[in-house]
N, C-alpha and C. Protein backbone atom coordinates (compact mmCIF):
# COMPACT_ATOMS: atom_id res chain seq x y z
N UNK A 1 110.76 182.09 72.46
CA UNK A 1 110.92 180.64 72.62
C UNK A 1 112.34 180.22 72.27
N UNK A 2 113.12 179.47 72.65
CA UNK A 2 114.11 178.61 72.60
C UNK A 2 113.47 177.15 71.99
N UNK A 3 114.47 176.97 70.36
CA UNK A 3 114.77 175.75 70.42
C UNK A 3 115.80 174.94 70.54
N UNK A 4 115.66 173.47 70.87
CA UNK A 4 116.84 172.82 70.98
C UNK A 4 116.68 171.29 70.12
N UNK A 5 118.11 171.19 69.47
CA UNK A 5 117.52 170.13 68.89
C UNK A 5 118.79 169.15 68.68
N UNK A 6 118.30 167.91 69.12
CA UNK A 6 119.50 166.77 69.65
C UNK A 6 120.19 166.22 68.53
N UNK A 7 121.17 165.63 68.49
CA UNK A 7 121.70 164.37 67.20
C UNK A 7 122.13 163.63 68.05
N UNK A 8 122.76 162.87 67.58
CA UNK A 8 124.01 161.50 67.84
C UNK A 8 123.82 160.37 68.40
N UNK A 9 122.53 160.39 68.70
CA UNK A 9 121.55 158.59 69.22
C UNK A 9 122.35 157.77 68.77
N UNK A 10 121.81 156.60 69.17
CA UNK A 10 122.26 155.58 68.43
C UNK A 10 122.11 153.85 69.10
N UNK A 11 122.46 152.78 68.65
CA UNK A 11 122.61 151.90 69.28
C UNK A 11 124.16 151.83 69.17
N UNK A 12 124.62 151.42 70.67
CA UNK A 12 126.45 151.48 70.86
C UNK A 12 126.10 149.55 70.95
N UNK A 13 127.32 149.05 71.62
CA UNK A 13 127.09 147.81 72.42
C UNK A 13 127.77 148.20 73.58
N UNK A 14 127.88 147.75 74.59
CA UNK A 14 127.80 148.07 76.02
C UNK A 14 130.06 148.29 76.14
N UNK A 15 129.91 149.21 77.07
CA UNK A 15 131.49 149.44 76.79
C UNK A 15 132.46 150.64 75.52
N UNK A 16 131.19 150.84 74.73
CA UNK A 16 131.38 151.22 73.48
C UNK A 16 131.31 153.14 74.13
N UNK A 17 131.57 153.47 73.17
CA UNK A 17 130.88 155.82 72.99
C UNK A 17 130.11 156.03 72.09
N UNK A 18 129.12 156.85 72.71
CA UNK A 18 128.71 158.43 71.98
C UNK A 18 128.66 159.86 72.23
N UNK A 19 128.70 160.13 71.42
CA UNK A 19 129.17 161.75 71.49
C UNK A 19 126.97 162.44 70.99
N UNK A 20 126.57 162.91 72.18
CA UNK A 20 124.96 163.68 71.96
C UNK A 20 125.43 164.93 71.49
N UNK A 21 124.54 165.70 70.83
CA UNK A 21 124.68 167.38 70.60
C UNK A 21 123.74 167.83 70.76
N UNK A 22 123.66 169.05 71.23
CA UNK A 22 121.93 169.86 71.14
C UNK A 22 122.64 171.31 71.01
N UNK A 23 121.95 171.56 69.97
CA UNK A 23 122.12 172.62 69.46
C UNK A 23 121.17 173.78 68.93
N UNK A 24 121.07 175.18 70.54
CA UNK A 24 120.04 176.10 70.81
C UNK A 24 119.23 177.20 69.48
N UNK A 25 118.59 177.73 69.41
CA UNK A 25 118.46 178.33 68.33
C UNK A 25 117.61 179.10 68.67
N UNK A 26 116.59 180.55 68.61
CA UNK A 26 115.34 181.03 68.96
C UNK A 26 116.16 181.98 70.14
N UNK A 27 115.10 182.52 70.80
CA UNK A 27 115.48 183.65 72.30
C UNK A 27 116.52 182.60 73.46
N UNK A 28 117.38 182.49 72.72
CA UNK A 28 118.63 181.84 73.84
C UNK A 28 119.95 182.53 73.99
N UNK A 29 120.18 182.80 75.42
CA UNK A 29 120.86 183.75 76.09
C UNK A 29 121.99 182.58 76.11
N UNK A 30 123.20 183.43 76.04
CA UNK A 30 124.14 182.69 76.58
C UNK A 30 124.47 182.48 77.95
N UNK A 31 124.16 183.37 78.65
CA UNK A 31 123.88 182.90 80.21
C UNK A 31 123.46 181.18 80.66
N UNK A 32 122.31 181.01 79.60
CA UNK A 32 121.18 179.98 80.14
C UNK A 32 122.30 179.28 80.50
N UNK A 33 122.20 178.35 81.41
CA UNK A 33 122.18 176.76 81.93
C UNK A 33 122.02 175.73 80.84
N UNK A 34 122.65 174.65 80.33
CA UNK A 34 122.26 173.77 79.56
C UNK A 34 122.40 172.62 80.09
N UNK A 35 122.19 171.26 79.74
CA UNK A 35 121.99 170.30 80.61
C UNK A 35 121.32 168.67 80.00
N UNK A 36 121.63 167.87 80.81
CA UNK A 36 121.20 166.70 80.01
C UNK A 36 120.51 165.93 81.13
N UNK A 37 119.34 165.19 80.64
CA UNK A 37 118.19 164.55 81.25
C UNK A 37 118.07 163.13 80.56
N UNK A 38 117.61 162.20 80.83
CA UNK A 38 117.71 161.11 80.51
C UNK A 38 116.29 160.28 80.66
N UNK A 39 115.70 159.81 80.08
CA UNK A 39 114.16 158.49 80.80
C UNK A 39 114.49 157.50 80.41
N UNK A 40 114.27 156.63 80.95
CA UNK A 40 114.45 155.31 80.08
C UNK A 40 113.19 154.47 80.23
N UNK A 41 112.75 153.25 80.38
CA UNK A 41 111.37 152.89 80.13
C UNK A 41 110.67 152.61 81.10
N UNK A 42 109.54 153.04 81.24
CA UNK A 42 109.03 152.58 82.88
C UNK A 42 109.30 153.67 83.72
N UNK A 43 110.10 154.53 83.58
CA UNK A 43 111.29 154.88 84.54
C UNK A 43 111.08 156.69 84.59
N UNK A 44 111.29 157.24 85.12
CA UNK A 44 110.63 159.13 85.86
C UNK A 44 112.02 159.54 85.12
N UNK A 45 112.00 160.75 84.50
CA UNK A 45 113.08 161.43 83.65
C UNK A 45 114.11 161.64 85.13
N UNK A 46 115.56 161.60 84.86
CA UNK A 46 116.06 161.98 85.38
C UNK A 46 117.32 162.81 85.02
N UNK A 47 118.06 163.42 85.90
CA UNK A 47 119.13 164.55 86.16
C UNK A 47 120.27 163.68 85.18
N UNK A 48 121.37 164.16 83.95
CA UNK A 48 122.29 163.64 83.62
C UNK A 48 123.59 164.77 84.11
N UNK A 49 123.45 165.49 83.63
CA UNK A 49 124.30 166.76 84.04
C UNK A 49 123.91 167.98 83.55
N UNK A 50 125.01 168.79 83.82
CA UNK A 50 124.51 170.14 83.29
C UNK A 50 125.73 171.21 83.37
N UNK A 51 125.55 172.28 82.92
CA UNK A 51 126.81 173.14 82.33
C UNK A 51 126.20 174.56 82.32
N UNK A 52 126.84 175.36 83.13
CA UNK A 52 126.78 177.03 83.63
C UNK A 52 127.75 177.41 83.86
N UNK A 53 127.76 179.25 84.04
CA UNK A 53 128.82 180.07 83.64
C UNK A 53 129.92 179.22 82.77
N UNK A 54 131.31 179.64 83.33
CA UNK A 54 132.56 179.85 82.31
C UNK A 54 132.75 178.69 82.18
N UNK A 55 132.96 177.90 82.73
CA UNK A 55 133.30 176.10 82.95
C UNK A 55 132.24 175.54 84.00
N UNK A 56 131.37 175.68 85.10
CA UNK A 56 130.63 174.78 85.60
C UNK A 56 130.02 173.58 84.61
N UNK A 57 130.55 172.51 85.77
CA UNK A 57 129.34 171.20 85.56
C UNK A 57 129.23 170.50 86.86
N UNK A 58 128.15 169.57 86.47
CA UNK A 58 128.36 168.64 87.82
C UNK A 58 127.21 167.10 86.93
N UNK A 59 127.65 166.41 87.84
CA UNK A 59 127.02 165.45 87.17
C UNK A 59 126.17 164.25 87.93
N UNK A 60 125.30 163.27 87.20
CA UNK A 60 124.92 162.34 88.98
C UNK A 60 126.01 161.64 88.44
N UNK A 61 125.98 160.80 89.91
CA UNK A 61 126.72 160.03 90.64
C UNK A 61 126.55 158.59 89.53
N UNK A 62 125.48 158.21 88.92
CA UNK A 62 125.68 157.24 87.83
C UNK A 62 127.03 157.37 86.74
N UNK A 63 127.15 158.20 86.37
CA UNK A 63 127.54 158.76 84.81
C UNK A 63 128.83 159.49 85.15
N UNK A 64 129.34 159.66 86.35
CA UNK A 64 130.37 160.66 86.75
C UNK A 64 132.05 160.11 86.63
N UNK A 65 132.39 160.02 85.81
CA UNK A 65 133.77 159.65 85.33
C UNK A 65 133.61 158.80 83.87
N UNK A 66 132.31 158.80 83.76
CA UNK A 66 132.50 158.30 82.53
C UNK A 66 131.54 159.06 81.43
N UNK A 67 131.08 159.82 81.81
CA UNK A 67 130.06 161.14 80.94
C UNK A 67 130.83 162.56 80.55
N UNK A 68 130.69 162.89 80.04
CA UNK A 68 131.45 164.52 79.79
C UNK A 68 130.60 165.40 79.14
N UNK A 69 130.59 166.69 79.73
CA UNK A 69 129.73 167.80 78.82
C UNK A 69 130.71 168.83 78.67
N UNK A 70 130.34 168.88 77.85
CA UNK A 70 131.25 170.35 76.64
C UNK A 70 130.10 171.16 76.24
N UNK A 71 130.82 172.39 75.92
CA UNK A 71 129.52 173.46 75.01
C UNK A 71 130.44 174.38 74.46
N UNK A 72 130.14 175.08 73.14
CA UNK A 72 130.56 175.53 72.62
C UNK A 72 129.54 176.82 72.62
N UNK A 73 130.29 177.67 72.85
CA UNK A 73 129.50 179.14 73.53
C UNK A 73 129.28 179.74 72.02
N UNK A 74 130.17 179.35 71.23
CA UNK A 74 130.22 180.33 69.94
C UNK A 74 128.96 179.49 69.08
N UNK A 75 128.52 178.63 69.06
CA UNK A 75 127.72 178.11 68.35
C UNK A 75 125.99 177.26 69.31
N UNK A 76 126.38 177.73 70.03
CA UNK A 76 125.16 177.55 71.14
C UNK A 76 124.56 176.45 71.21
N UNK A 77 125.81 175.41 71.35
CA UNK A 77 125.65 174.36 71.33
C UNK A 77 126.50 173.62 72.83
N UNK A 78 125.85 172.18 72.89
CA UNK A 78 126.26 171.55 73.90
C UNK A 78 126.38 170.21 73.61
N UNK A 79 127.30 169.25 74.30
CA UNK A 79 127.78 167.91 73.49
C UNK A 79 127.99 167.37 75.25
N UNK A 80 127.62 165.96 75.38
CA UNK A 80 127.68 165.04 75.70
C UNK A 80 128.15 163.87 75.19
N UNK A 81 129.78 163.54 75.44
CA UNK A 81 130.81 162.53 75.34
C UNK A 81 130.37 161.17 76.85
N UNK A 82 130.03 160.59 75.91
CA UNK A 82 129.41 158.96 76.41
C UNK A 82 130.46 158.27 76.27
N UNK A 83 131.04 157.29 77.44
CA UNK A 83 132.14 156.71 77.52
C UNK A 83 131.41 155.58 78.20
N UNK A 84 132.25 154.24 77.94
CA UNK A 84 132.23 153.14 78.49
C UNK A 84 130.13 152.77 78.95
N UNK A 85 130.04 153.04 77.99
CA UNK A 85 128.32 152.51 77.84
C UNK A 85 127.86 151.48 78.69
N UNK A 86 126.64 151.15 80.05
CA UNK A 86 126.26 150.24 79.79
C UNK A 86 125.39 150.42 79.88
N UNK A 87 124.15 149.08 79.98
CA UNK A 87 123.10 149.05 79.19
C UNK A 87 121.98 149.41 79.83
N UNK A 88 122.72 149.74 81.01
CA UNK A 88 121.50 150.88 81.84
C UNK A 88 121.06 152.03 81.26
N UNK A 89 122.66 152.04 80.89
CA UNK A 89 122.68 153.92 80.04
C UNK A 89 121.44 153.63 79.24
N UNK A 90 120.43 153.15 78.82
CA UNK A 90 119.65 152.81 77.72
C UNK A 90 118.33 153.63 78.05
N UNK A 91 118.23 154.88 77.20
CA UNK A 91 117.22 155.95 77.64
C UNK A 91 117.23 157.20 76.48
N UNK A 92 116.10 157.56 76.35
CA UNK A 92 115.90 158.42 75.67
C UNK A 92 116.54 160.09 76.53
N UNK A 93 117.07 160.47 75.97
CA UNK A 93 118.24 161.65 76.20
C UNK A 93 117.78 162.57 75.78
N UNK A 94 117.54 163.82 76.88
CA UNK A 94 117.17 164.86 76.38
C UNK A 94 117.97 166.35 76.83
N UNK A 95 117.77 167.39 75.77
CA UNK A 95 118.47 168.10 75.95
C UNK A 95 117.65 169.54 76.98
N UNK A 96 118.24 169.99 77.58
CA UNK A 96 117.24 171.05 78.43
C UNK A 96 118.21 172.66 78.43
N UNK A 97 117.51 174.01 78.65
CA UNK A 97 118.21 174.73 78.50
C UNK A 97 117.42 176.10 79.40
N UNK A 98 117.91 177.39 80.02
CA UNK A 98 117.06 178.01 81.23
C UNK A 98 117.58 178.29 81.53
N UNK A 99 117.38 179.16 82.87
CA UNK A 99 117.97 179.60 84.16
C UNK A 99 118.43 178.23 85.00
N UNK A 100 119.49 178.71 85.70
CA UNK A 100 120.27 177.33 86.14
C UNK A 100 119.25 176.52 86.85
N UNK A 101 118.15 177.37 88.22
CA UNK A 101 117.88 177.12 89.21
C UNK A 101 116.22 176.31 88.43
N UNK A 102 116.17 176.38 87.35
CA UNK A 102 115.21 175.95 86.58
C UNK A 102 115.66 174.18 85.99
N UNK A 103 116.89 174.75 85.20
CA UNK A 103 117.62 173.46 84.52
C UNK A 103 117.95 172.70 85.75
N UNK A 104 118.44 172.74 86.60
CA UNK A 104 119.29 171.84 87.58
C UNK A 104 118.01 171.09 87.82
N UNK A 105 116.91 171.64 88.62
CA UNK A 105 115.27 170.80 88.99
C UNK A 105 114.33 170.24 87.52
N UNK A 106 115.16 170.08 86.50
CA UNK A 106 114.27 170.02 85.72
C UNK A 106 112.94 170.71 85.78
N UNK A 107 112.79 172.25 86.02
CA UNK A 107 111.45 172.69 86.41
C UNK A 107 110.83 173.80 85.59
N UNK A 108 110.06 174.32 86.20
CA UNK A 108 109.05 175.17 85.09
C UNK A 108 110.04 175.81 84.67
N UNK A 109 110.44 176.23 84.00
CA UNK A 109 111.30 177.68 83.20
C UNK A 109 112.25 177.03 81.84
N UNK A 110 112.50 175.25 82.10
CA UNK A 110 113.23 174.87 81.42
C UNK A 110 113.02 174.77 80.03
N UNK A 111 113.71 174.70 79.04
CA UNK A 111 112.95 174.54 77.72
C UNK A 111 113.49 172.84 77.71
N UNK A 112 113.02 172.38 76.29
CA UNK A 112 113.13 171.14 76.25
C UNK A 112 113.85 170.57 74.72
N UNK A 113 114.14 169.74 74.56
CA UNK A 113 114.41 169.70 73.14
C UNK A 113 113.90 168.34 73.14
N UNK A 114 113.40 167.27 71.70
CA UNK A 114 112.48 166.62 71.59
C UNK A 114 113.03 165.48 71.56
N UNK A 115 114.28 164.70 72.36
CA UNK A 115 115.18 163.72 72.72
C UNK A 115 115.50 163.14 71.59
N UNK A 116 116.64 162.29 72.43
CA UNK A 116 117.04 161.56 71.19
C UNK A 116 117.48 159.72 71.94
N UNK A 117 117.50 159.03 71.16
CA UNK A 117 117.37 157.25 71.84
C UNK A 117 118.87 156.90 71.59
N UNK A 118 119.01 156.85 72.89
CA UNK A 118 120.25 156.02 73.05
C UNK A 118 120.17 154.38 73.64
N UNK A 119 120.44 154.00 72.94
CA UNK A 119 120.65 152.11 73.00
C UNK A 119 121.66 151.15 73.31
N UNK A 120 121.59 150.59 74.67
CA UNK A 120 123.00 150.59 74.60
C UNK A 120 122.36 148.48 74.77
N UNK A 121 123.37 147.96 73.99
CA UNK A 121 123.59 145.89 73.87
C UNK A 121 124.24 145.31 74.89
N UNK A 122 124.04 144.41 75.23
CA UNK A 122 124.80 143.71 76.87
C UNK A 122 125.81 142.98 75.22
């Protein structure tokens, strides 16, 4: 089993940063895929980005110039730099980790880590 386990929630006010972490622990390959997922209320989990081999990422089209993922291979960890917040961004954030073709579909193979609430103020 792989665990993963988030920090850096928070309430921002809109315009504002956060910096997420999830950080792997248990049967985790450095290969895996890591990746960020997002729900917010009402609302079907969706795709934030994600991070494979040496440098891959890609990101949606919401969050893309103003999101950043980093990982630190030596500590099997992964960070999401939140820029210019708004209050859409407002969703529970989760961290995911797998084979790419698993992580990218959010699908069976992925592991999960147990989110974390991000809040963002008009």
């Amino acid at each position: 089993q792989v665990q993963l386990v988030e920090s850096g929630g928070g309430l921002v006010q809109a315009g504002g940063s956060l910096r997420l972490s999830c950080a792997a622990s248990g049967r985790f390959f450095p290969h895996y895929a890591m990746g960020w997922f997002r729900q917010a209320p009402g609302k079907e989990r969706e795709f934030v980005g994600i991070s494979w081999g040496v440098d891959g990422t890609n990101y949606a089209d919401s969050v893309k110039g103003r999101f950043t993922i980093s990982r630190d291979n030596a500590k099997n960890t992964l960070y999401l730099q939140m820029n210019s917040l708004k209050p859409e961004d407002t969703a529970v954030y989760y961290c995911a980790a797998g084979p790419y073709r698993a992580v990218v579909a959010g699908a069976a193979g992925t592991y999960w880590g147990q989110g974390t609430q991000v809040t963002v103020s008009s």
